[in-house]
PDB file of N, CA and C in Angstrom:
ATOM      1  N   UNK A   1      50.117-159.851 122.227  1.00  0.00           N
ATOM      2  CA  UNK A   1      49.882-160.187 120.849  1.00  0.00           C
ATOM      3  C   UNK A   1      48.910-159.161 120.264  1.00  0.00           C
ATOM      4  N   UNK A   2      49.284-158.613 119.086  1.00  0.00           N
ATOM      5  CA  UNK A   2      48.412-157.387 118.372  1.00  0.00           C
ATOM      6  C   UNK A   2      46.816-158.217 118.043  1.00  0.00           C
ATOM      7  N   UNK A   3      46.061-157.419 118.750  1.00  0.00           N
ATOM      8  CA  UNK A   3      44.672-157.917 118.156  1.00  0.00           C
ATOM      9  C   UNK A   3      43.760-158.982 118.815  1.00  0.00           C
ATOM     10  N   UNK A   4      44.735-159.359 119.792  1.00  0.00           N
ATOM     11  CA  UNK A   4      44.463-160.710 120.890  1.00  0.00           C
ATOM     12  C   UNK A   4      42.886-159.981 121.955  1.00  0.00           C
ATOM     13  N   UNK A   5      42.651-160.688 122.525  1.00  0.00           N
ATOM     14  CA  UNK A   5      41.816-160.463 123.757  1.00  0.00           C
ATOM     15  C   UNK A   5      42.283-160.609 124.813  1.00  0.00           C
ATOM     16  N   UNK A   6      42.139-159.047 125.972  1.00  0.00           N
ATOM     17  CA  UNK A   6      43.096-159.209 127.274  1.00  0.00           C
ATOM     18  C   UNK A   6      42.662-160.726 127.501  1.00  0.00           C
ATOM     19  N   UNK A   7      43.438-161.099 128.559  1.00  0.00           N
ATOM     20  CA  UNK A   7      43.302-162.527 129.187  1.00  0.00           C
ATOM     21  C   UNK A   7      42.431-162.893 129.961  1.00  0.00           C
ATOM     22  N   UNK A   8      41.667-162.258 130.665  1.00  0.00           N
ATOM     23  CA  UNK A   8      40.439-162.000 131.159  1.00  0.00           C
ATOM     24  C   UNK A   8      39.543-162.438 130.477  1.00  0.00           C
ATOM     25  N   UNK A   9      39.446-162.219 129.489  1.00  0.00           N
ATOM     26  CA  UNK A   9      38.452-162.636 128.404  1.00  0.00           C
ATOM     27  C   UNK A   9      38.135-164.156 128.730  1.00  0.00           C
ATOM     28  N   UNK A  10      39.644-164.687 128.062  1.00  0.00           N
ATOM     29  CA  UNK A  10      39.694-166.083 127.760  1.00  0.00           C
ATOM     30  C   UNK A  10      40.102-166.660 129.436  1.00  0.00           C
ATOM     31  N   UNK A  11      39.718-166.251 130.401  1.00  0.00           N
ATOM     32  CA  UNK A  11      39.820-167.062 131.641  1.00  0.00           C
ATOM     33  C   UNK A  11      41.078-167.370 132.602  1.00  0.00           C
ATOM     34  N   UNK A  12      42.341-166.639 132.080  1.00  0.00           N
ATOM     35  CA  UNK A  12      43.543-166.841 132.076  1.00  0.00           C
ATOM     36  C   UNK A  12      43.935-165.655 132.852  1.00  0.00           C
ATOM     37  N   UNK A  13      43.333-164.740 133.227  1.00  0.00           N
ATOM     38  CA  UNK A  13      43.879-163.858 134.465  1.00  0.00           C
ATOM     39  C   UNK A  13      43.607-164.124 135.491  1.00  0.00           C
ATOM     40  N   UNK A  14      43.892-163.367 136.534  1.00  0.00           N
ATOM     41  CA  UNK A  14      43.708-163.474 137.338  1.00  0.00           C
ATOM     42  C   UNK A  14      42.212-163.498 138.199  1.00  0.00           C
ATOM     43  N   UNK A  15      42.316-164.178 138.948  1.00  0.00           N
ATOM     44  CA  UNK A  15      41.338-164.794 139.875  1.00  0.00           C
ATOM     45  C   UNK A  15      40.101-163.678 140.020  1.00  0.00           C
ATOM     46  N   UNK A  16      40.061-162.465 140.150  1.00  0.00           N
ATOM     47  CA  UNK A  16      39.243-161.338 140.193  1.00  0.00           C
ATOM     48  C   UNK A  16      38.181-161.208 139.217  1.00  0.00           C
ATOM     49  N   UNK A  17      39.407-160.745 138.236  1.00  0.00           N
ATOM     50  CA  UNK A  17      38.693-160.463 136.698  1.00  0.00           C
ATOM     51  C   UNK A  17      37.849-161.832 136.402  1.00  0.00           C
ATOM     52  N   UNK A  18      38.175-163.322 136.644  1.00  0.00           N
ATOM     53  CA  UNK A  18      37.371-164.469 135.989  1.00  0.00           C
ATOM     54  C   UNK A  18      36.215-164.388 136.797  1.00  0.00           C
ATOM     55  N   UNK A  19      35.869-163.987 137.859  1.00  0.00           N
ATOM     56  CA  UNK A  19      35.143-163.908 138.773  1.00  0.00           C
ATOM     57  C   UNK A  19      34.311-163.170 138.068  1.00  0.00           C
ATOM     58  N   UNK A  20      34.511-161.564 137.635  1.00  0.00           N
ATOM     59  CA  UNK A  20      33.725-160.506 137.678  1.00  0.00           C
ATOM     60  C   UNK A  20      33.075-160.845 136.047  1.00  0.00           C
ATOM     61  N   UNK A  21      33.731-161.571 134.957  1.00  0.00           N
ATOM     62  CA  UNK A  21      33.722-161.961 134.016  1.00  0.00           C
ATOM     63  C   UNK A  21      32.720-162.618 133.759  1.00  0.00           C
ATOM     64  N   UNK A  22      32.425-164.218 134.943  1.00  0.00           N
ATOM     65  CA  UNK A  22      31.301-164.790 134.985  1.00  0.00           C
ATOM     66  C   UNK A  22      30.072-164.720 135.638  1.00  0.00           C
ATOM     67  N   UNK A  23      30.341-163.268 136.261  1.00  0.00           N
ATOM     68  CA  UNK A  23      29.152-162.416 137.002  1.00  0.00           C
ATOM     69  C   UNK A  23      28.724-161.658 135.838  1.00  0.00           C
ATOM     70  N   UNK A  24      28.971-161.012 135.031  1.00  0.00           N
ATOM     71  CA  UNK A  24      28.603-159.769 134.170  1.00  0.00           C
ATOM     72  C   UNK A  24      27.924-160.550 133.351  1.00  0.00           C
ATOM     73  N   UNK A  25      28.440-162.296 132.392  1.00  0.00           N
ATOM     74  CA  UNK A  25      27.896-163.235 131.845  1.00  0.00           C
ATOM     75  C   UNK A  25      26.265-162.923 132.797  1.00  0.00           C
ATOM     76  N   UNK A  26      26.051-164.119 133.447  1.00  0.00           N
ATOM     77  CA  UNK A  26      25.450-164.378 133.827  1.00  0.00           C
ATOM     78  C   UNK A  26      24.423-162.776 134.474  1.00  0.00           C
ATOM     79  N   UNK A  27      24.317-161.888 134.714  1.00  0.00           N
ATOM     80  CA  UNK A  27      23.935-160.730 135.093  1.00  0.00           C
ATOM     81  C   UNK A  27      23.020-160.039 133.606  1.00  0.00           C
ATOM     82  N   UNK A  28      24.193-160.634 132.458  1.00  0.00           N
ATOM     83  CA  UNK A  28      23.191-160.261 131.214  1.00  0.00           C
ATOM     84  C   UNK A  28      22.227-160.604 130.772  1.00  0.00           C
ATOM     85  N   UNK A  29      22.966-162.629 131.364  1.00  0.00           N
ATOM     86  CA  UNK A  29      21.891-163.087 130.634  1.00  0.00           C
ATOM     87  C   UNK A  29      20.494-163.586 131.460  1.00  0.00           C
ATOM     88  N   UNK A  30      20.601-162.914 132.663  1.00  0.00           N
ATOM     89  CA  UNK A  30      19.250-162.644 133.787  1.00  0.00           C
ATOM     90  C   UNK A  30      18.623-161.525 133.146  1.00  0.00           C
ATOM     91  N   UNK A  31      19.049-160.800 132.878  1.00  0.00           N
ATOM     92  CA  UNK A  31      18.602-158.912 132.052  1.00  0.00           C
ATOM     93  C   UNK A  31      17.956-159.613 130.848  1.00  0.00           C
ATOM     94  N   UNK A  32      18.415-160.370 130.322  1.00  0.00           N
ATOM     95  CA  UNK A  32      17.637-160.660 128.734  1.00  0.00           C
ATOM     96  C   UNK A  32      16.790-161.411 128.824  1.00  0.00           C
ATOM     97  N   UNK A  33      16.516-162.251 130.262  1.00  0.00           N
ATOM     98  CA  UNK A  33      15.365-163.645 130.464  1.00  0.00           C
ATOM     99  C   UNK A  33      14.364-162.547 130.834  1.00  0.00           C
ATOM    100  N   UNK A  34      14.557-161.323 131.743  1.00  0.00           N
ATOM    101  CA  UNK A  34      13.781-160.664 132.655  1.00  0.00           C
ATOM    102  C   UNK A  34      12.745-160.006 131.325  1.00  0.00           C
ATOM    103  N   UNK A  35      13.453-159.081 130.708  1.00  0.00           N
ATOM    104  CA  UNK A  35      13.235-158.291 129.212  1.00  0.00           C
ATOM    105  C   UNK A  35      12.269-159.247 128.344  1.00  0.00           C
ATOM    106  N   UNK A  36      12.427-160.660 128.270  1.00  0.00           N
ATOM    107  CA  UNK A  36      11.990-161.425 127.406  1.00  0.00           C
ATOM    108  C   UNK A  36      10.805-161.786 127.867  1.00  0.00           C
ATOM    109  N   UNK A  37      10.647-161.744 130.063  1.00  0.00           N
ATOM    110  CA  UNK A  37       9.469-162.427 130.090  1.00  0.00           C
ATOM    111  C   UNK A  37       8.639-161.044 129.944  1.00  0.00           C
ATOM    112  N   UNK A  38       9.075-160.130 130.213  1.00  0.00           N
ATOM    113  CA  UNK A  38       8.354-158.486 130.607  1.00  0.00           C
ATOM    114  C   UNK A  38       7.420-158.332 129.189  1.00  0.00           C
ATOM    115  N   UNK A  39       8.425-158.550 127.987  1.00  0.00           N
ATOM    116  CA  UNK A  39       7.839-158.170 126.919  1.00  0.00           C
ATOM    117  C   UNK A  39       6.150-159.126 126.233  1.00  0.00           C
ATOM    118  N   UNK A  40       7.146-160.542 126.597  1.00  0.00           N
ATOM    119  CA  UNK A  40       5.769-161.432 126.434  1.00  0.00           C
ATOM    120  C   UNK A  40       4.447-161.493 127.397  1.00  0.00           C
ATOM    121  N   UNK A  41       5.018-160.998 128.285  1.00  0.00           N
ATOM    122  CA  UNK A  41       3.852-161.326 129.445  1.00  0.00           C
ATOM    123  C   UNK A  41       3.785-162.788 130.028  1.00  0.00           C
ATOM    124  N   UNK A  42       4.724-163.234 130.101  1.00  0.00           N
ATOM    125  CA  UNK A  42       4.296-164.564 130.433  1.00  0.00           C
ATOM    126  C   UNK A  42       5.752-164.513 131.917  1.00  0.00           C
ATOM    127  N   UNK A  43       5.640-165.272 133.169  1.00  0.00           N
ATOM    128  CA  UNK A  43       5.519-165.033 134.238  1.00  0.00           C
ATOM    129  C   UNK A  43       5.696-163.748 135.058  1.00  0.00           C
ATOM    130  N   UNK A  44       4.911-162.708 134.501  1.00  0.00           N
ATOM    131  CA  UNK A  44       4.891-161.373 134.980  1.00  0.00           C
ATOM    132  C   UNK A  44       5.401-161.379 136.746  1.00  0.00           C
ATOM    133  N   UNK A  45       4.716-161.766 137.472  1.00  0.00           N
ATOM    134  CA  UNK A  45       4.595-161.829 138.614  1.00  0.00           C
ATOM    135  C   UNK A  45       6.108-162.085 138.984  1.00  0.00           C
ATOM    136  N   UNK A  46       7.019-163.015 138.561  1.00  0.00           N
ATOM    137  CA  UNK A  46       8.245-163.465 138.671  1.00  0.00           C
ATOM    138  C   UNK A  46       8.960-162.548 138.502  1.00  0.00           C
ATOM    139  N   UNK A  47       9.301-162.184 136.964  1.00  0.00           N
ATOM    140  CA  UNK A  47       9.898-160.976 136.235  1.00  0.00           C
ATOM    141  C   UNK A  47       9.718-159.887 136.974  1.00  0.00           C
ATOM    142  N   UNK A  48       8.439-159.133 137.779  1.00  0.00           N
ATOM    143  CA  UNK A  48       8.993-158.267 138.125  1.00  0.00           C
ATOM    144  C   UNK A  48       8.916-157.868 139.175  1.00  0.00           C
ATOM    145  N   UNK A  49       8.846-159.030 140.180  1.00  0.00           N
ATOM    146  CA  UNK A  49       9.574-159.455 141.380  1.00  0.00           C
ATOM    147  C   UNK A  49      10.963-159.024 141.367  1.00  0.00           C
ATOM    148  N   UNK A  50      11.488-160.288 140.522  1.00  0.00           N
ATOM    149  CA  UNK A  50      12.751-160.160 140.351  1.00  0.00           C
ATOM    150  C   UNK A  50      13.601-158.815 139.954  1.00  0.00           C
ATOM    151  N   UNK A  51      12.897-158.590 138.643  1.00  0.00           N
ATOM    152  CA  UNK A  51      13.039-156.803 137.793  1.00  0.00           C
ATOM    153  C   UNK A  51      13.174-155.838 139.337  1.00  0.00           C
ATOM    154  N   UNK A  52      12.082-155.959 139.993  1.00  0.00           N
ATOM    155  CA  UNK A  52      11.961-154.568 140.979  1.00  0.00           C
ATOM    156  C   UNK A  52      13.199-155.181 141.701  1.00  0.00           C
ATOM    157  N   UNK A  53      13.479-156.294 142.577  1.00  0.00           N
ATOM    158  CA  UNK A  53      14.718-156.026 143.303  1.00  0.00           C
ATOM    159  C   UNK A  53      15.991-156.056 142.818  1.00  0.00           C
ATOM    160  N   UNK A  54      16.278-156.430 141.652  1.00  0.00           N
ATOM    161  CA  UNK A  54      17.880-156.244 140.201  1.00  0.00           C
ATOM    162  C   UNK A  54      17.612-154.233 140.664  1.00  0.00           C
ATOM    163  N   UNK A  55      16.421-153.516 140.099  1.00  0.00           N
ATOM    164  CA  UNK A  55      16.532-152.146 140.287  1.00  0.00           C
ATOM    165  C   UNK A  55      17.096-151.584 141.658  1.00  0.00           C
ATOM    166  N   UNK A  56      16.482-152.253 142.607  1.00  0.00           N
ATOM    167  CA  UNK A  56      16.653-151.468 144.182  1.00  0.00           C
ATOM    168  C   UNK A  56      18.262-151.590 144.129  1.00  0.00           C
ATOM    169  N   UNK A  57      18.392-153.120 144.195  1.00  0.00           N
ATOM    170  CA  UNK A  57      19.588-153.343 144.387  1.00  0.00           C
ATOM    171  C   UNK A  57      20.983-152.032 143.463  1.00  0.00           C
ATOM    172  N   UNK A  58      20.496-152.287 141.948  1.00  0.00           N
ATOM    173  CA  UNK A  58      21.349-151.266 141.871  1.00  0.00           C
ATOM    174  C   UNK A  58      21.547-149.712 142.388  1.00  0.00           C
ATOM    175  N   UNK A  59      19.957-149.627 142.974  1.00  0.00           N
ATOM    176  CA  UNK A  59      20.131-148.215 143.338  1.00  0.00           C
ATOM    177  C   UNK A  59      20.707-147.902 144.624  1.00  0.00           C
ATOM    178  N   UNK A  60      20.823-149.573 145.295  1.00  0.00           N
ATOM    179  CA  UNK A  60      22.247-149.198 146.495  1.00  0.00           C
ATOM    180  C   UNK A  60      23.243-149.591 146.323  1.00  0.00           C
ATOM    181  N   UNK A  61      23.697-149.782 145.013  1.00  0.00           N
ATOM    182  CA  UNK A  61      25.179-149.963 144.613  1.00  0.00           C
ATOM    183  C   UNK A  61      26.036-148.396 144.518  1.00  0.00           C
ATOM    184  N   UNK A  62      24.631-147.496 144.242  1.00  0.00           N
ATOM    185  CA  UNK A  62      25.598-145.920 144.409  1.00  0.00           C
ATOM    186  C   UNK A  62      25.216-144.840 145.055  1.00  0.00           C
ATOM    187  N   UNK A  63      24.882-145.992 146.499  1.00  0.00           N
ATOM    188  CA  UNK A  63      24.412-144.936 147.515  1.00  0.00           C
ATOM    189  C   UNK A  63      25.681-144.236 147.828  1.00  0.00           C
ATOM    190  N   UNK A  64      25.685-142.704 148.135  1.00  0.00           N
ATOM    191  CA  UNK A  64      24.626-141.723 148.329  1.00  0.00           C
ATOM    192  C   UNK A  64      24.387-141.385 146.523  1.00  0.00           C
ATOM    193  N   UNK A  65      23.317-141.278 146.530  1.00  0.00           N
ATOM    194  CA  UNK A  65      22.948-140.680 145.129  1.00  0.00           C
ATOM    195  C   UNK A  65      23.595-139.286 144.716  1.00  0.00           C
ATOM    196  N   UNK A  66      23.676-138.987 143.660  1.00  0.00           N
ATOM    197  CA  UNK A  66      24.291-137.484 143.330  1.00  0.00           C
ATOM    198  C   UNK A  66      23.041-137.123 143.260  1.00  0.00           C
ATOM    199  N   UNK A  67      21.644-137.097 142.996  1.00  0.00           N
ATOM    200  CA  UNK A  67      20.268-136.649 142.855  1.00  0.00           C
ATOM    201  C   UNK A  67      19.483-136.679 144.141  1.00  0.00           C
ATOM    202  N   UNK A  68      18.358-136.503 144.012  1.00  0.00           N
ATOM    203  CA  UNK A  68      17.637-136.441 145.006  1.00  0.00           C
ATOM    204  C   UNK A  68      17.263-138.270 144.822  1.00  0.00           C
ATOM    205  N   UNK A  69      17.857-138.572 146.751  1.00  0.00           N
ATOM    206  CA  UNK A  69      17.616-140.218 147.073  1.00  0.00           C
ATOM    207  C   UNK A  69      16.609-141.142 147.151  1.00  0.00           C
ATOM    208  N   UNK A  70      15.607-140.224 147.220  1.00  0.00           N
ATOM    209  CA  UNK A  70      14.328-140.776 147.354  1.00  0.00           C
ATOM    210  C   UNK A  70      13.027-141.059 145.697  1.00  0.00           C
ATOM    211  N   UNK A  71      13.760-139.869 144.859  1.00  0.00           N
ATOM    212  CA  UNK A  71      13.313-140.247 143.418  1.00  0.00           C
ATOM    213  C   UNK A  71      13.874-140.501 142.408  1.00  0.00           C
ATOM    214  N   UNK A  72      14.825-141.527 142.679  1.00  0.00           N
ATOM    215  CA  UNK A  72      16.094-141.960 141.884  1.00  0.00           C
ATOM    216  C   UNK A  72      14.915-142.910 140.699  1.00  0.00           C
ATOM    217  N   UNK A  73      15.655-142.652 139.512  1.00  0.00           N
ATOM    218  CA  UNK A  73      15.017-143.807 138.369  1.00  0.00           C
ATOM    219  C   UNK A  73      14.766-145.194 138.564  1.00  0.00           C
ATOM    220  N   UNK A  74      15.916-145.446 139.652  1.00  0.00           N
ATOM    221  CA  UNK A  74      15.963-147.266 140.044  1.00  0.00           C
ATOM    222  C   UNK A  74      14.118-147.075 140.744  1.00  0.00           C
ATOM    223  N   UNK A  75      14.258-146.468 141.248  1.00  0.00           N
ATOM    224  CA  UNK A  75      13.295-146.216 142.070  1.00  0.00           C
ATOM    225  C   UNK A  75      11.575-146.508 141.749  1.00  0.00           C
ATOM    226  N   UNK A  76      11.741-145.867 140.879  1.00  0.00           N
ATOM    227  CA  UNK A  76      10.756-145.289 140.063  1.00  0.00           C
ATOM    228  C   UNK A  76      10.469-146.648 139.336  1.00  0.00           C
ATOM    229  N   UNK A  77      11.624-147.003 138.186  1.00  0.00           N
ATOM    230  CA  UNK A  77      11.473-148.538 137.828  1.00  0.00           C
ATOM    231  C   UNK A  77      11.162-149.754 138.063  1.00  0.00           C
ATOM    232  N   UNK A  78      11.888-149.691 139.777  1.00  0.00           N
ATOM    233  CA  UNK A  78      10.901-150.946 140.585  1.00  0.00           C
ATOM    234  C   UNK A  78       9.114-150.134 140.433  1.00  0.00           C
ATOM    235  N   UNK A  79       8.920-148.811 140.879  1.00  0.00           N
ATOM    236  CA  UNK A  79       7.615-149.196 141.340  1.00  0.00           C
ATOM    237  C   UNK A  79       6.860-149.894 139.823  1.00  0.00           C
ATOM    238  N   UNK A  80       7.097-148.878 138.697  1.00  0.00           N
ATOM    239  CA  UNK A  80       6.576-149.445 137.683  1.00  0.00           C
ATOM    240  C   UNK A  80       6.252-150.897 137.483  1.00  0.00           C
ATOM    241  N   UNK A  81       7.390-152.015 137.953  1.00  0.00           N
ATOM    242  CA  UNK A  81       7.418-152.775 137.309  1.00  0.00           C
ATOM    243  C   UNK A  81       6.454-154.084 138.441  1.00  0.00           C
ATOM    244  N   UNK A  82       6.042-153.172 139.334  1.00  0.00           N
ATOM    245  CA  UNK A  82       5.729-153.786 140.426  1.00  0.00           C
ATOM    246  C   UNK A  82       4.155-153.765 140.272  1.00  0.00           C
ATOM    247  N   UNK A  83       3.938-152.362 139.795  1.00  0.00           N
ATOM    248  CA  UNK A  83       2.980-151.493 139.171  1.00  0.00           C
ATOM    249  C   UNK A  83       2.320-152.542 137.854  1.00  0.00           C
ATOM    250  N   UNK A  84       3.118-153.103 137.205  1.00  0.00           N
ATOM    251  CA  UNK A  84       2.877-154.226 136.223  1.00  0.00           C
ATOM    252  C   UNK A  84       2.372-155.172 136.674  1.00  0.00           C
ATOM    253  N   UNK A  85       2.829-155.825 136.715  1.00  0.00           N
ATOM    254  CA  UNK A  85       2.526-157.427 137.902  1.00  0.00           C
ATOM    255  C   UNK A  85       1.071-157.183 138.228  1.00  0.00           C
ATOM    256  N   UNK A  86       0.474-155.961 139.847  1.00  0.00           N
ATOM    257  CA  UNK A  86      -0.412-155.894 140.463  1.00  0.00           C
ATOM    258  C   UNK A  86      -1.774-155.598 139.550  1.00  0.00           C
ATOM    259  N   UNK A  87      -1.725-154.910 138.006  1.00  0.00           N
ATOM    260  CA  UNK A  87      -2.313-154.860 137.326  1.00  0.00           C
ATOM    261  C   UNK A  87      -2.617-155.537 135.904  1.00  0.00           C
ATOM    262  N   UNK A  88      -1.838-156.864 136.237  1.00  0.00           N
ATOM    263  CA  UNK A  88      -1.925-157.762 135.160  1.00  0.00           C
ATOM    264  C   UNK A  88      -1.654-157.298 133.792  1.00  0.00           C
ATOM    265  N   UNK A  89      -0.906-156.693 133.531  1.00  0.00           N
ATOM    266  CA  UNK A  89      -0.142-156.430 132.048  1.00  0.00           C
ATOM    267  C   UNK A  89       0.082-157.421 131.132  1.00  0.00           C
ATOM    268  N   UNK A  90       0.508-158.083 131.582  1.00  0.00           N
ATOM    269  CA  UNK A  90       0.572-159.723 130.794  1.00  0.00           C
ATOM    270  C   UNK A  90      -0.420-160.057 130.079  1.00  0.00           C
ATOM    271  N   UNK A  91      -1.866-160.007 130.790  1.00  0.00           N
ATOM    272  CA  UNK A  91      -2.741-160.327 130.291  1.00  0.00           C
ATOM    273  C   UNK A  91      -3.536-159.403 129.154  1.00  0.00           C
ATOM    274  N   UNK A  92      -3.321-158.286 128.955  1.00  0.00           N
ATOM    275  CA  UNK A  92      -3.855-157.248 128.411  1.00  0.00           C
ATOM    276  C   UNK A  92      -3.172-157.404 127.101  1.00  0.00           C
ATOM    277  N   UNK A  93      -1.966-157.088 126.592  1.00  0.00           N
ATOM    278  CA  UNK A  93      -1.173-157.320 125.600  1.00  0.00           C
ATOM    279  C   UNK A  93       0.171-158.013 125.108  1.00  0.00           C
ATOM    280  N   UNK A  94       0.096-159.176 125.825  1.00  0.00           N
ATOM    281  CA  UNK A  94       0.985-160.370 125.947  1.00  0.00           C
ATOM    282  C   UNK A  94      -0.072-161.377 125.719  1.00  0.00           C
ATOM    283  N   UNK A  95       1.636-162.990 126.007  1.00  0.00           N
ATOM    284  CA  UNK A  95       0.714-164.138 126.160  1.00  0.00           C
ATOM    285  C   UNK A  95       0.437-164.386 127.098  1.00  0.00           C
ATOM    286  N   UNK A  96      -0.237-163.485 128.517  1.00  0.00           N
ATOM    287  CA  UNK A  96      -0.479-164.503 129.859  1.00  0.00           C
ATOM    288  C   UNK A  96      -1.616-164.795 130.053  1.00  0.00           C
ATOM    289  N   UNK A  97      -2.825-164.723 129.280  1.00  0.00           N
ATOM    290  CA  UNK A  97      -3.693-165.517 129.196  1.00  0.00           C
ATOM    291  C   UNK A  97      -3.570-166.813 128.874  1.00  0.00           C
ATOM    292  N   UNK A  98      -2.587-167.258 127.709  1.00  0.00           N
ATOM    293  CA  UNK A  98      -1.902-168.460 126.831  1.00  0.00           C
ATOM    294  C   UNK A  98      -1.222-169.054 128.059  1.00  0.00           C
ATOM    295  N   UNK A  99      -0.534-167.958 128.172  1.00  0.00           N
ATOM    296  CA  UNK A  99       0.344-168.930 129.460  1.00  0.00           C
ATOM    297  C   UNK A  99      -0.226-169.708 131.103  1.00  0.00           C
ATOM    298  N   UNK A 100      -1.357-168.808 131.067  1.00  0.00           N
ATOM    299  CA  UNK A 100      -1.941-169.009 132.208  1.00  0.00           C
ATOM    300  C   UNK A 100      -2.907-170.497 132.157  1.00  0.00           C
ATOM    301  N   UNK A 101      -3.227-170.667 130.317  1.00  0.00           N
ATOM    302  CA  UNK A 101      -3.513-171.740 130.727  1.00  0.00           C
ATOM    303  C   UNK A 101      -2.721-173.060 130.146  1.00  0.00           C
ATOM    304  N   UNK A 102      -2.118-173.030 130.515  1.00  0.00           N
ATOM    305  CA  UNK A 102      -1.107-174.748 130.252  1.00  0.00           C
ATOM    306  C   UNK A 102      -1.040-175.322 131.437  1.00  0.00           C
ATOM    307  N   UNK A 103      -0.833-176.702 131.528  1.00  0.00           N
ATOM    308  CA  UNK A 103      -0.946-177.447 132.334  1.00  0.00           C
ATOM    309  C   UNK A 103      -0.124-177.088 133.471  1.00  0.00           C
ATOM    310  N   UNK A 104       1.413-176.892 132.944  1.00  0.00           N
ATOM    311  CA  UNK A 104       2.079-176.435 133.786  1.00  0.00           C
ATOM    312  C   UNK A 104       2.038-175.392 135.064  1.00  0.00           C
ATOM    313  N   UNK A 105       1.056-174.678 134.209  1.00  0.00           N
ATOM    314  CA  UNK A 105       1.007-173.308 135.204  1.00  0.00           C
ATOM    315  C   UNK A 105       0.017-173.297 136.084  1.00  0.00           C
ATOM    316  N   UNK A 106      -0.908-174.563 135.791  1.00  0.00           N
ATOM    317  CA  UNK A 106      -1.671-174.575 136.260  1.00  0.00           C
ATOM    318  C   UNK A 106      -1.738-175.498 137.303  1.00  0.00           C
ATOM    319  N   UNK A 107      -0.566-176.222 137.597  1.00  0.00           N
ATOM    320  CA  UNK A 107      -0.115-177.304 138.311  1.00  0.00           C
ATOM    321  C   UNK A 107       0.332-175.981 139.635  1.00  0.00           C
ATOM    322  N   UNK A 108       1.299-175.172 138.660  1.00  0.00           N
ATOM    323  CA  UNK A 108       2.136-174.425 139.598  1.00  0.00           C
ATOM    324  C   UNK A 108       1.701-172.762 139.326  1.00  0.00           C
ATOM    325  N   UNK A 109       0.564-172.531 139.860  1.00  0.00           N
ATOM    326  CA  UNK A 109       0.188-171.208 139.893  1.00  0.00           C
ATOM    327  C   UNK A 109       1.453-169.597 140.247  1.00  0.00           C
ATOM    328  N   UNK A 110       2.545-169.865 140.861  1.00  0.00           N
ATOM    329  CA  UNK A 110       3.595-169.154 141.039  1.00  0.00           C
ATOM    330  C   UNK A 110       4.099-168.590 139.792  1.00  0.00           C
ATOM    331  N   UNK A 111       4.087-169.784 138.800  1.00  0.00           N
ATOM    332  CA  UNK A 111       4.546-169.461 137.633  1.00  0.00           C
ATOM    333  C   UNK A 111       3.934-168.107 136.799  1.00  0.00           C
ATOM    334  N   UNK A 112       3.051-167.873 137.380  1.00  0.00           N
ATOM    335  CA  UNK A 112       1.948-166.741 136.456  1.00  0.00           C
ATOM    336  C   UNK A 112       2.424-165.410 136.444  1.00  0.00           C
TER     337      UNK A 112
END
């Protein structure tokens, strides 16, 4: 049909594509929670936990590197973001002071 959306889209192909469909979903919308906590500062420690191993991981999705393997950007990005966290960024120009103190977080210190 002119103008339609392959079938993939709408869930109706095959078994692969619905698969890879509700991975890429869900893959974005981890990328936009991660981005959202990074920017606010609020569970730094989590975010870029998580942030540094989403990076590694992709940087062995295309092992062998065409660059030099050892200073690949993934690379570099985990340390940064790891680099964040250990130096409290959150707290400097975000809300993780705000966040740090609500009840919640304070119940569950992980959260920070």
């Amino acid at each position: 049909m002119l103008g339609s959306s392959p079938p993939s889209v709408h869930g109706c192909g095959d078994p692969a594509s619905r698969v890879a469909s509700r991975w890429h979903a869900g893959h974005a919308g981890g990328n936009v929670r991660l981005v959202i906590a990074l920017l606010l500062g609020i569970g730094m420690r989590i975010a870029a936990a998580s942030g540094a191993l989403l990076t590694v991981l992709m940087w062995t999705a295309v092992l062998p590197p065409a660059t030099n393997p050892f200073m690949d950007d993934h690379l570099v990005y985990a340390a940064v973001l790891v680099l964040l966290a250990l130096l409290g960024a959150g707290t400097t120009w975000g809300l993780g002071r705000r966040w740090a103190a609500t009840p919640l977080v304070r119940r569950n210190t992980w959260l920070t």
